[in-house]
Protein backbone atom coordinates (compact mmCIF):
# COMPACT_ATOMS: atom_id res chain seq x y z
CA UNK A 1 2.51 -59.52 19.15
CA UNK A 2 2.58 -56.40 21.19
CA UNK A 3 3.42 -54.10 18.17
CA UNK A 4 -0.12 -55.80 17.04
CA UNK A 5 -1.67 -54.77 20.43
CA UNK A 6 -0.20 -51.60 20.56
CA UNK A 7 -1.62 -50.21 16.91
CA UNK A 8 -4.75 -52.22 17.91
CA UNK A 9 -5.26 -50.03 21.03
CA UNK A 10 -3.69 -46.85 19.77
CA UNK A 11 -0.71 -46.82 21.71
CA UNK A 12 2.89 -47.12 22.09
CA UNK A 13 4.56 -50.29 22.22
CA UNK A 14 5.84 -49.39 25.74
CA UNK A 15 2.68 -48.79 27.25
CA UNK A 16 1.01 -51.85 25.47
CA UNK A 17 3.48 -54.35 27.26
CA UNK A 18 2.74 -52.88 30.46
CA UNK A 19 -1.32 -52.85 29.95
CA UNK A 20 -0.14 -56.50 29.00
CA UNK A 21 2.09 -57.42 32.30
CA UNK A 22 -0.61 -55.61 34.36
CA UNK A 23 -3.55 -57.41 33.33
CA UNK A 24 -2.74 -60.93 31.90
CA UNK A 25 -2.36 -62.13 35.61
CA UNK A 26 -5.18 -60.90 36.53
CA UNK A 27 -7.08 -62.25 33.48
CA UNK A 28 -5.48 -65.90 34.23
CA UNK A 29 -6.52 -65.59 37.68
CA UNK A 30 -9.98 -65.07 36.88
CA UNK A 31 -9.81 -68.14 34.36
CA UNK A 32 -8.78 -70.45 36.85
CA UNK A 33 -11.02 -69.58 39.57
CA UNK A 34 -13.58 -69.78 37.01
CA UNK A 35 -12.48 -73.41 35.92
CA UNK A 36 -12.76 -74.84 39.49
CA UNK A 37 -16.30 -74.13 39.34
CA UNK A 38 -18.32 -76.82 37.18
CA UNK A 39 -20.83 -74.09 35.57
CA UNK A 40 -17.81 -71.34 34.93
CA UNK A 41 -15.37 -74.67 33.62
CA UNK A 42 -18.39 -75.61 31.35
CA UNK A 43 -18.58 -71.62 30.35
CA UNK A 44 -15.24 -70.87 29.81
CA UNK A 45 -14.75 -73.77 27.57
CA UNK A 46 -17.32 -72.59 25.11
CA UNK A 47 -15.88 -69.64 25.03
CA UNK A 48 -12.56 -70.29 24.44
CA UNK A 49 -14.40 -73.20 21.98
CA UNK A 50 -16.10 -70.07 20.30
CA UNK A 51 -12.87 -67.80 19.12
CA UNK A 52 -10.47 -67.51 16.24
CA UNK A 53 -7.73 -69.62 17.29
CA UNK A 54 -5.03 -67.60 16.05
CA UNK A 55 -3.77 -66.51 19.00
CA UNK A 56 -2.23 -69.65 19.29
CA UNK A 57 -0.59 -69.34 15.73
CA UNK A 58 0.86 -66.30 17.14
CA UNK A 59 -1.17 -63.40 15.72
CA UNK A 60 -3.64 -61.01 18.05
CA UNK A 61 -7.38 -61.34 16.69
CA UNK A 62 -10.55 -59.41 17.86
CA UNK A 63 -13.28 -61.47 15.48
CA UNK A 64 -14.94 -64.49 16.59
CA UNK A 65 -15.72 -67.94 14.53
């Protein structure tokens, strides 16, 4: 998966885990603080409702449903 990211953003694989380490907590964060909040749970669900879900199969995808 971060070979994927890394030709995706045009950069080594080194520096694509790190982007990844860096900002994946952060990202998470966000998520859950938005989840506590009834508008921002409601929100977040149709987004995550609204993408390809093959992240979860284990590939990195940029297009939406």
């Amino acid at each position: 998966m971060i070979d994927q990211l890394a030709r995706q953003l045009g950069v080594d694989k080194k520096v694509a885990e790190q982007a990844a380490r860096q900002a994946l907590p952060a990202l998470l964060g966000g998520m859950q603080a938005n989840a506590q909040d009834p508008g921002g749970a409601a929100s977040l669900a149709k987004a995550v409702d609204e993408h390809d879900s093959s992240l979860l199969d284990g590939g990195v995808s940029t297009s939406t449903r």
